[in-house]
N, C-alpha and C. Protein backbone atom coordinates (compact mmCIF):
# COMPACT_ATOMS: atom_id res chain seq x y z
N UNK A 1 0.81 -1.19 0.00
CA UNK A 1 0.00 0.00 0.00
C UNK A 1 0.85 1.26 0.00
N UNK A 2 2.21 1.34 0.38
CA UNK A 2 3.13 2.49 0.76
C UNK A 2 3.72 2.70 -0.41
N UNK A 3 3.86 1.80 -1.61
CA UNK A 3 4.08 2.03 -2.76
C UNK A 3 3.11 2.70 -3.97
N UNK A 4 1.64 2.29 -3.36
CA UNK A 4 1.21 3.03 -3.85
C UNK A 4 0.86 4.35 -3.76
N UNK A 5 0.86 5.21 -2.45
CA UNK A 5 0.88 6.33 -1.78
C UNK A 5 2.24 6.86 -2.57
N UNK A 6 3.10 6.57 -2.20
CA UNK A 6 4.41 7.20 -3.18
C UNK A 6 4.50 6.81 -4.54
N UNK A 7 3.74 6.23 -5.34
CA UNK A 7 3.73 6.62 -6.50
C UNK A 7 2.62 7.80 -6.96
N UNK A 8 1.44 8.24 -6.32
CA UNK A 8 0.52 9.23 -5.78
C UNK A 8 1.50 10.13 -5.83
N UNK A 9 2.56 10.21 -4.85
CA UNK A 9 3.40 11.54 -4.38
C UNK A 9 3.75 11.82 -5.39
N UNK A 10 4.69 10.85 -6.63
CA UNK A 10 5.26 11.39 -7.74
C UNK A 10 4.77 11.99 -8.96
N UNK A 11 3.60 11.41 -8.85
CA UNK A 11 2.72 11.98 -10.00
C UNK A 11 1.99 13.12 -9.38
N UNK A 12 2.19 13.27 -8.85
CA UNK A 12 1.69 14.62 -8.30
C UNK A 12 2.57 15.27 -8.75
N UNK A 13 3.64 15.34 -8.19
CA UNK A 13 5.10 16.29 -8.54
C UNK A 13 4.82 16.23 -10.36
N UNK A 14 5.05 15.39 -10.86
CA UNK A 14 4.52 15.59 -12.39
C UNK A 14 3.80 15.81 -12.96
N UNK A 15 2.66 15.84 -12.61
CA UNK A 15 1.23 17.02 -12.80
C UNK A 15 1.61 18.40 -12.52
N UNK A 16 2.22 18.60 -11.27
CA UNK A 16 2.44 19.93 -11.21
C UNK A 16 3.44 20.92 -11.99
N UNK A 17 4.47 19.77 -12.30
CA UNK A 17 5.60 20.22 -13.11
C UNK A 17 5.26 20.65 -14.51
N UNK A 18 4.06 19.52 -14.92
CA UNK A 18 3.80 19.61 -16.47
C UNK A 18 2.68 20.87 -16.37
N UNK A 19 1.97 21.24 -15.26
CA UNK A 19 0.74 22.62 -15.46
C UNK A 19 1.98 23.32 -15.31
N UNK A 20 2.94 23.78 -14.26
CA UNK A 20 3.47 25.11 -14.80
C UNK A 20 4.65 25.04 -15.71
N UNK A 21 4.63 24.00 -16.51
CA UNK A 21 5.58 24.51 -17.27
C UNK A 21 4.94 25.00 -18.57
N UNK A 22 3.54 24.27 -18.68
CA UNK A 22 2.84 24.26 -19.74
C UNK A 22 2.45 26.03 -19.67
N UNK A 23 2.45 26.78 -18.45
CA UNK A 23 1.66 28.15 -18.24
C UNK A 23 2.84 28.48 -18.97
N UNK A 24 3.96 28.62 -18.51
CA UNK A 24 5.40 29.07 -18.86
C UNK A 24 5.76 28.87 -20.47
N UNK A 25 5.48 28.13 -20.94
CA UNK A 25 5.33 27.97 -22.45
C UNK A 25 4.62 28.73 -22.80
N UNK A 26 2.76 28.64 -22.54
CA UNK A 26 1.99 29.40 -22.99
C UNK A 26 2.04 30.60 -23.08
N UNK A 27 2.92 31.08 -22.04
CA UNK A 27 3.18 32.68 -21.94
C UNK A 27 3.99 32.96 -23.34
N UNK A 28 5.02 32.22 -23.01
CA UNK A 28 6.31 32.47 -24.31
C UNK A 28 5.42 32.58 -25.58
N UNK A 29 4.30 31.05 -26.36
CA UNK A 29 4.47 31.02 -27.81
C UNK A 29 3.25 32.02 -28.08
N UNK A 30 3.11 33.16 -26.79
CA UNK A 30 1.73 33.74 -27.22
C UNK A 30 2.37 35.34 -27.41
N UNK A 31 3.61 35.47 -26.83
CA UNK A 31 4.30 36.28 -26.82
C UNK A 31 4.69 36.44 -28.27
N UNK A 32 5.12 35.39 -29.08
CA UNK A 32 5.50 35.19 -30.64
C UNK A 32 4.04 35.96 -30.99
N UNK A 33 2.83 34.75 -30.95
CA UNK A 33 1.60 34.92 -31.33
C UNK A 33 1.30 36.29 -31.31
N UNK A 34 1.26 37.13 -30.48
CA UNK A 34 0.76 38.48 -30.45
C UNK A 34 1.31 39.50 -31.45
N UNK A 35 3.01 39.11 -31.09
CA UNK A 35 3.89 40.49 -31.82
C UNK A 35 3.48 40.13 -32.94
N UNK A 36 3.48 38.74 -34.11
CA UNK A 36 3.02 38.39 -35.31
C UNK A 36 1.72 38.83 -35.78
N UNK A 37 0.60 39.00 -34.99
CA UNK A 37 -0.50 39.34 -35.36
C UNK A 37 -0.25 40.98 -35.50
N UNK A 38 0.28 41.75 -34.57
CA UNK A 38 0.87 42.99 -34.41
C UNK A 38 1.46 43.60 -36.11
N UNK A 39 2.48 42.66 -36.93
CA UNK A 39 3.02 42.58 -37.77
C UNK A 39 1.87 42.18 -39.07
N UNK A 40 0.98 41.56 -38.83
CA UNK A 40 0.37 41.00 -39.81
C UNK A 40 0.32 40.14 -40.55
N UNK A 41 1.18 38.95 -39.71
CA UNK A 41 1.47 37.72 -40.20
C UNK A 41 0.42 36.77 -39.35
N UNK A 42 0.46 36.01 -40.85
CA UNK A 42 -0.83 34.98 -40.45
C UNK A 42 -0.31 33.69 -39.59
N UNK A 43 -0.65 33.34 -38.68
CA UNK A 43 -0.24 31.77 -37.41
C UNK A 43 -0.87 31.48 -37.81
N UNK A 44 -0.49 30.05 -38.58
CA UNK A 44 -0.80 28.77 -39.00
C UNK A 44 -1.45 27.86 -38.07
N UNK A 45 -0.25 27.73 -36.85
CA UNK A 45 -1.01 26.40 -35.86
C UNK A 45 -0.11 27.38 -34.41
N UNK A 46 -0.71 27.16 -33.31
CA UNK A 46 -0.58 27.56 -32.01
C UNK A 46 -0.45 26.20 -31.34
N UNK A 47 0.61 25.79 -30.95
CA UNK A 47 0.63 24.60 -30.36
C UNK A 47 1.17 24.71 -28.60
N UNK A 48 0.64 23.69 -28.04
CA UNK A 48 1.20 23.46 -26.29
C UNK A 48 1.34 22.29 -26.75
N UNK A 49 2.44 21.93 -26.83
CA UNK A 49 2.96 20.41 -26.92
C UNK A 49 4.06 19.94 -28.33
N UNK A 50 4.07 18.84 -28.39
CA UNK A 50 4.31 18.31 -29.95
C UNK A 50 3.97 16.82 -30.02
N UNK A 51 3.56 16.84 -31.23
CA UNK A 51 3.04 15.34 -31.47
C UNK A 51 1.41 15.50 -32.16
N UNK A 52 0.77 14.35 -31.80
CA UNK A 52 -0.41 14.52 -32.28
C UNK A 52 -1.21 15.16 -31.56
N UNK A 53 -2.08 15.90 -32.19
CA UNK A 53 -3.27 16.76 -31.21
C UNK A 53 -4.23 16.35 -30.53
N UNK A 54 -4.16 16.71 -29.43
CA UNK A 54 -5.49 16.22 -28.89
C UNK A 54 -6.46 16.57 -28.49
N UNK A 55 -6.99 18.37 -28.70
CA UNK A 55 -7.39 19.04 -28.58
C UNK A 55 -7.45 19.92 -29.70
N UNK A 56 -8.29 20.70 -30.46
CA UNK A 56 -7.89 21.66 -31.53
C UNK A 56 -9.16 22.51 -31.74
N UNK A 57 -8.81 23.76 -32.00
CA UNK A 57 -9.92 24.76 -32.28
C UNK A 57 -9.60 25.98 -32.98
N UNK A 58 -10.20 26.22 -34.18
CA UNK A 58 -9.70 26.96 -35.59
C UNK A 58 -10.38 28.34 -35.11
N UNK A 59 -9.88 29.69 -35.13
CA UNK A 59 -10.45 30.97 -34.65
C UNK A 59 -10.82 31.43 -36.00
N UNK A 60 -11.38 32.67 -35.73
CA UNK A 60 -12.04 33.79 -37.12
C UNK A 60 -10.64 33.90 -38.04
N UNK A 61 -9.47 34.24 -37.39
CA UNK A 61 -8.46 34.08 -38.03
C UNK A 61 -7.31 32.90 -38.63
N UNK A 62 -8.57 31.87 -38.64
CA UNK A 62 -7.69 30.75 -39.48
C UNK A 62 -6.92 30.32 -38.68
N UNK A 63 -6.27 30.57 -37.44
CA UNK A 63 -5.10 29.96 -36.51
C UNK A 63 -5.72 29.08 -36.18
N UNK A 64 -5.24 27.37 -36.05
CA UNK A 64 -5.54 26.09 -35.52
C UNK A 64 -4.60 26.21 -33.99
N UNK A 65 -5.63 26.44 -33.00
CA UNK A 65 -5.04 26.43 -31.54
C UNK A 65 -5.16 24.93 -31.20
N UNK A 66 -4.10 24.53 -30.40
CA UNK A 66 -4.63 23.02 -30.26
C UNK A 66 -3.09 22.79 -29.09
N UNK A 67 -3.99 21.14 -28.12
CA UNK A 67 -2.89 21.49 -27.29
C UNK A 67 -2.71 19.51 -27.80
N UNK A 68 -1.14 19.17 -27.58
CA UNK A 68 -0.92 18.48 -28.40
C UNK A 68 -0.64 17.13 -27.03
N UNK A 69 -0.31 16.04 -27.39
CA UNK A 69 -0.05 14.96 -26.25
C UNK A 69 1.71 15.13 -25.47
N UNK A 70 2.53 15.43 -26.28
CA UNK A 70 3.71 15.69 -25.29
C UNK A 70 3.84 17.15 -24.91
N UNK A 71 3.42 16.91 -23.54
CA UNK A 71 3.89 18.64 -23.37
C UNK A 71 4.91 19.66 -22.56
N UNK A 72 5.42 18.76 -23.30
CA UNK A 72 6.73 19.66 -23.14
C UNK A 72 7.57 20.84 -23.95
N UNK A 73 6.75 21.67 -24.12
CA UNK A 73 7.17 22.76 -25.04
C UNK A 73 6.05 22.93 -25.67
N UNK A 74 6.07 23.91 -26.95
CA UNK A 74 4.92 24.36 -27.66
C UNK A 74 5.74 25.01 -29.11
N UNK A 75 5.05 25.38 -29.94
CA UNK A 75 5.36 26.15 -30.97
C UNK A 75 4.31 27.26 -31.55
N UNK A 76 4.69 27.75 -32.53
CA UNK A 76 3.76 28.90 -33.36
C UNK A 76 4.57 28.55 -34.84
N UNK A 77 3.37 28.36 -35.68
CA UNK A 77 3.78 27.96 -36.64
C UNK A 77 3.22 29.35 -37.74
N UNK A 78 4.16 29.97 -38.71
CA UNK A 78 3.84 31.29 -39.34
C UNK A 78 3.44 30.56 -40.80
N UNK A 79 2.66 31.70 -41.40
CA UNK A 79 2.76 31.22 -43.15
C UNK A 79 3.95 31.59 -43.71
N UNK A 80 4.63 30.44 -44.14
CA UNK A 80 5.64 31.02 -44.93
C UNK A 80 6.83 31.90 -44.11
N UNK A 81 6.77 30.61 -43.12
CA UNK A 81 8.67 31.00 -41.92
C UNK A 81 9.57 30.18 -42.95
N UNK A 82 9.34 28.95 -43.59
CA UNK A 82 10.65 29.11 -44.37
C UNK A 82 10.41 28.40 -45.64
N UNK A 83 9.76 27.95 -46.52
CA UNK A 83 9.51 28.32 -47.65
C UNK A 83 8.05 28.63 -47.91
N UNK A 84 7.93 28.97 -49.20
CA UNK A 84 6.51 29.70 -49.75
C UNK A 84 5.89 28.12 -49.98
N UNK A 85 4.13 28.41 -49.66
CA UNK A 85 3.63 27.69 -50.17
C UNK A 85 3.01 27.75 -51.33
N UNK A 86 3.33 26.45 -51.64
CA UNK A 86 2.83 26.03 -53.15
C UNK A 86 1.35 25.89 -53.32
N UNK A 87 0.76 25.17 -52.54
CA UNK A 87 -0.49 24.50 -52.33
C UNK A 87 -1.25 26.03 -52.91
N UNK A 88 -1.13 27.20 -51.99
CA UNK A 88 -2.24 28.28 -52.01
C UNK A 88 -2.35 29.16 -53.06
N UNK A 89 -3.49 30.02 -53.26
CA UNK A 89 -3.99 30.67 -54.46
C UNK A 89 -2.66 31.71 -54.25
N UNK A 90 -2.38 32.42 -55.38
CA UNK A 90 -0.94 33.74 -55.13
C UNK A 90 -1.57 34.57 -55.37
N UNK A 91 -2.12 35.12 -54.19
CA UNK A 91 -2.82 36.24 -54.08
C UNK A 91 -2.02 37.34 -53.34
N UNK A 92 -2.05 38.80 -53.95
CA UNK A 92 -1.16 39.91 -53.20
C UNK A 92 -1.56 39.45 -51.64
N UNK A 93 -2.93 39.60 -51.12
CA UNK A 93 -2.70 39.87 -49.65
C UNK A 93 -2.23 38.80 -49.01
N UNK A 94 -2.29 37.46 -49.42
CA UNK A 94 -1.65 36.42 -48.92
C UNK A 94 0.07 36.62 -48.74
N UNK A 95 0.39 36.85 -49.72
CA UNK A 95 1.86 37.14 -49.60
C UNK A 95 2.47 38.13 -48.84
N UNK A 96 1.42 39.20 -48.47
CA UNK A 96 2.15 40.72 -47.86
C UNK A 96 1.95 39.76 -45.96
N UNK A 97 0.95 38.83 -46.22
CA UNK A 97 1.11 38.36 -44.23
C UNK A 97 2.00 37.17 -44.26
N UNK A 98 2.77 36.96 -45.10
CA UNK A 98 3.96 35.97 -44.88
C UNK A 98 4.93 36.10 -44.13
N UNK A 99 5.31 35.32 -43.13
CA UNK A 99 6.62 35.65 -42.65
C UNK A 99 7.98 36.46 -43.74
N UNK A 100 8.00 35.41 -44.23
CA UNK A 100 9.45 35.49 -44.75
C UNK A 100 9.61 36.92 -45.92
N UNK A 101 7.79 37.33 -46.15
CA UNK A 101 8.60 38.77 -46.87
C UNK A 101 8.43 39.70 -45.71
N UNK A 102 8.23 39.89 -44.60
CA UNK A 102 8.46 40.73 -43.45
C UNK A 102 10.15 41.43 -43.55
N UNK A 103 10.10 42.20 -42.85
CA UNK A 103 11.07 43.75 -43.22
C UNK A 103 12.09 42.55 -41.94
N UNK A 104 13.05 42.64 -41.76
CA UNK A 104 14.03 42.15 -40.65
C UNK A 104 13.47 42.43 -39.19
N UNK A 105 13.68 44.08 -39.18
CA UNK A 105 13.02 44.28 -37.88
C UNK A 105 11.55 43.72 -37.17
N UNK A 106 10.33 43.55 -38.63
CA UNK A 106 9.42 42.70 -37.99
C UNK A 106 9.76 41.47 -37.87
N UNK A 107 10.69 40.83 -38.43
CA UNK A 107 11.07 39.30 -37.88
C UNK A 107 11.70 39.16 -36.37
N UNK A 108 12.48 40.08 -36.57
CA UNK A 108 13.31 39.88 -35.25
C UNK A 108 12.41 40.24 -34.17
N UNK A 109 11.50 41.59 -34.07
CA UNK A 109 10.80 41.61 -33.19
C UNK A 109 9.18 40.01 -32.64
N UNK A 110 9.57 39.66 -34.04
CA UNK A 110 8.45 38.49 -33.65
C UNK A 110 9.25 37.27 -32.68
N UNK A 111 10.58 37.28 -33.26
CA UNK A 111 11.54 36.26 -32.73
C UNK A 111 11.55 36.24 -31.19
N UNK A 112 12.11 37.98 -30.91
CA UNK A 112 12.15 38.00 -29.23
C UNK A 112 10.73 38.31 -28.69
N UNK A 113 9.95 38.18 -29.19
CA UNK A 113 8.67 38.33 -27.91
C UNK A 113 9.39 37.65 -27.13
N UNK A 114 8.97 36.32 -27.68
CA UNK A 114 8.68 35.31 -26.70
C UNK A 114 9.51 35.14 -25.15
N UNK A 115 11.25 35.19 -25.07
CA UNK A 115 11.75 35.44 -24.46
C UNK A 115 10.96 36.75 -23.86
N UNK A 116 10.92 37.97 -24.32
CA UNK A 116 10.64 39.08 -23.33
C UNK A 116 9.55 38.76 -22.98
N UNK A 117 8.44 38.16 -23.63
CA UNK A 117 7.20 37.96 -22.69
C UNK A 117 7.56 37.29 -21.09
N UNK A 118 8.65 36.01 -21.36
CA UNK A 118 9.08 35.38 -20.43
C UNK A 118 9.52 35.77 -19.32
N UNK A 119 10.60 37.07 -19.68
CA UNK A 119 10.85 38.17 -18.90
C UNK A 119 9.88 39.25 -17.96
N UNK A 120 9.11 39.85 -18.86
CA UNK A 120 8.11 40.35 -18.39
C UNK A 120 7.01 39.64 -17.24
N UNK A 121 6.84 38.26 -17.42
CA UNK A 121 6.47 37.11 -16.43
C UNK A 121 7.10 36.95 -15.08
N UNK A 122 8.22 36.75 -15.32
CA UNK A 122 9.26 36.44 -13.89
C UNK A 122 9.33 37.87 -13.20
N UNK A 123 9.65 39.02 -13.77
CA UNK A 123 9.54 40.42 -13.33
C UNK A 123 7.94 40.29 -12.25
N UNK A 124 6.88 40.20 -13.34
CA UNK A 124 5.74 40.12 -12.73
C UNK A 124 5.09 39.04 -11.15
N UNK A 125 6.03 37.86 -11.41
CA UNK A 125 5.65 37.05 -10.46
C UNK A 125 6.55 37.26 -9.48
N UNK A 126 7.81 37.74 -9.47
CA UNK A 126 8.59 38.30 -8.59
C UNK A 126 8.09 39.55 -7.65
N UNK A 127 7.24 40.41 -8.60
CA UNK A 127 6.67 41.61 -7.78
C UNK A 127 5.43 40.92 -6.88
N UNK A 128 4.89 39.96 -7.37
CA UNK A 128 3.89 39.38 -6.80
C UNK A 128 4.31 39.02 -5.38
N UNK A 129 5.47 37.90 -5.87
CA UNK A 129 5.87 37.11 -4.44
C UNK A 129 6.39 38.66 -3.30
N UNK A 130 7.08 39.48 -3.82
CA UNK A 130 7.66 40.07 -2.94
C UNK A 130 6.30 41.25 -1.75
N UNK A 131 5.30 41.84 -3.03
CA UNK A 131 4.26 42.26 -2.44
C UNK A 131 3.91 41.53 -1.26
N UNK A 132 3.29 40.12 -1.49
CA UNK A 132 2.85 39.40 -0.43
C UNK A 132 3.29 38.89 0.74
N UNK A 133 5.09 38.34 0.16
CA UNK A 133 5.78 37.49 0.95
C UNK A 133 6.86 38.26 1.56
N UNK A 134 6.93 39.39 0.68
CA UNK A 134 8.26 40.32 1.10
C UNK A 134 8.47 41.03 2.96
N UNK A 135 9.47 40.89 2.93
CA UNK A 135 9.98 41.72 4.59
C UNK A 135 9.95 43.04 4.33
N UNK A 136 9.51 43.84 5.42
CA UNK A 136 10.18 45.20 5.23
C UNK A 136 11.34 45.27 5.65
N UNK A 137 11.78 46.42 5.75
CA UNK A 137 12.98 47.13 5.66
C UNK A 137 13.30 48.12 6.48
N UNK A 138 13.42 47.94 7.38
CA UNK A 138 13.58 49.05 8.91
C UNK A 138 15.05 49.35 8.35
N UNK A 139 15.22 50.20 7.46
CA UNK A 139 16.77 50.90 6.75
C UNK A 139 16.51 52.23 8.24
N UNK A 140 15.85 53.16 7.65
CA UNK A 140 15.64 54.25 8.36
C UNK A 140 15.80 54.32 9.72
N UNK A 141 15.32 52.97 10.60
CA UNK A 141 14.76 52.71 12.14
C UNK A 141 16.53 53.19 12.78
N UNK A 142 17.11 52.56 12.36
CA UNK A 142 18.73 52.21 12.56
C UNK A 142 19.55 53.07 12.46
N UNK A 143 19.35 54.19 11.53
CA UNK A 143 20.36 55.21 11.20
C UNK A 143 19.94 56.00 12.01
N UNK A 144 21.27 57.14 12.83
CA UNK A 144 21.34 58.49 13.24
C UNK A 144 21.70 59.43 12.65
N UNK A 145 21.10 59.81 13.08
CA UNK A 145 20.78 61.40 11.96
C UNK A 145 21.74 62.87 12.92
């Protein structure tokens, strides 16, 4: 019975590991997701995971959100991050929301969201913990004046 209680314990620890890492991803590939929409590039697929999907839901804007069976990581998939497709009609406005004819600076800025979103996160949960959990600071109490 004590084996099964501690296998309980571990999967716990791995449930918990896989929800926040999965938040921690989500933050990052939405960070891509946003600045790209910002730019005017069309997201193909929004993924939490890799592998097959097991979840999926297509928005007004054609993006296939879907959260996938391994989740460990995620992606954002652009039209046309690295070659053109063949398959689609060659239509001007299709081509002007392609990644790859984007100006440098909108690439690069799509590149680092994600990191700075990440940034912007830890900043944020840091102010959190410290609001709540933080000590004051009797600096002043101590000094003579």
């Amino acid at each position: 019975m004590e084996i099964f209680a501690n296998l309980f314990f571990y999967i716990e620890y791995v449930f918990w590991f896989v929800f926040v890492f999965s938040i921690i991803v989500f933050i990052h590939e939405f960070g891509h997701y946003y600045v790209a929409r910002l730019n005017n590039v069309k997201v193909d697929i929004f993924s939490i995971g890799f592998g097959p999907s097991l979840f999926n839901y297509v928005d007004k804007n054609d993006t296939k959100w879907q959260i996938s069976l391994v989740p460990l990581g995620g992606y954002v998939k652009f039209a046309g991050d690295m070659y053109p497709e063949k398959g689609k009609a060659k239509k001007e406005k299709y081509y002007k929301e392609l990644f790859m004819n984007k100006s440098s600076l909108q690439k690069a800025s799509v590149v680092l969201a994600g990191p700075i979103a990440n940034f912007i996160l830890g900043i944020f949960l840091f102010t959190i913990i410290f609001i709540f959990f933080g000590k004051k600071l009797y600096f002043f109490k101590y000094r003579s004046y």
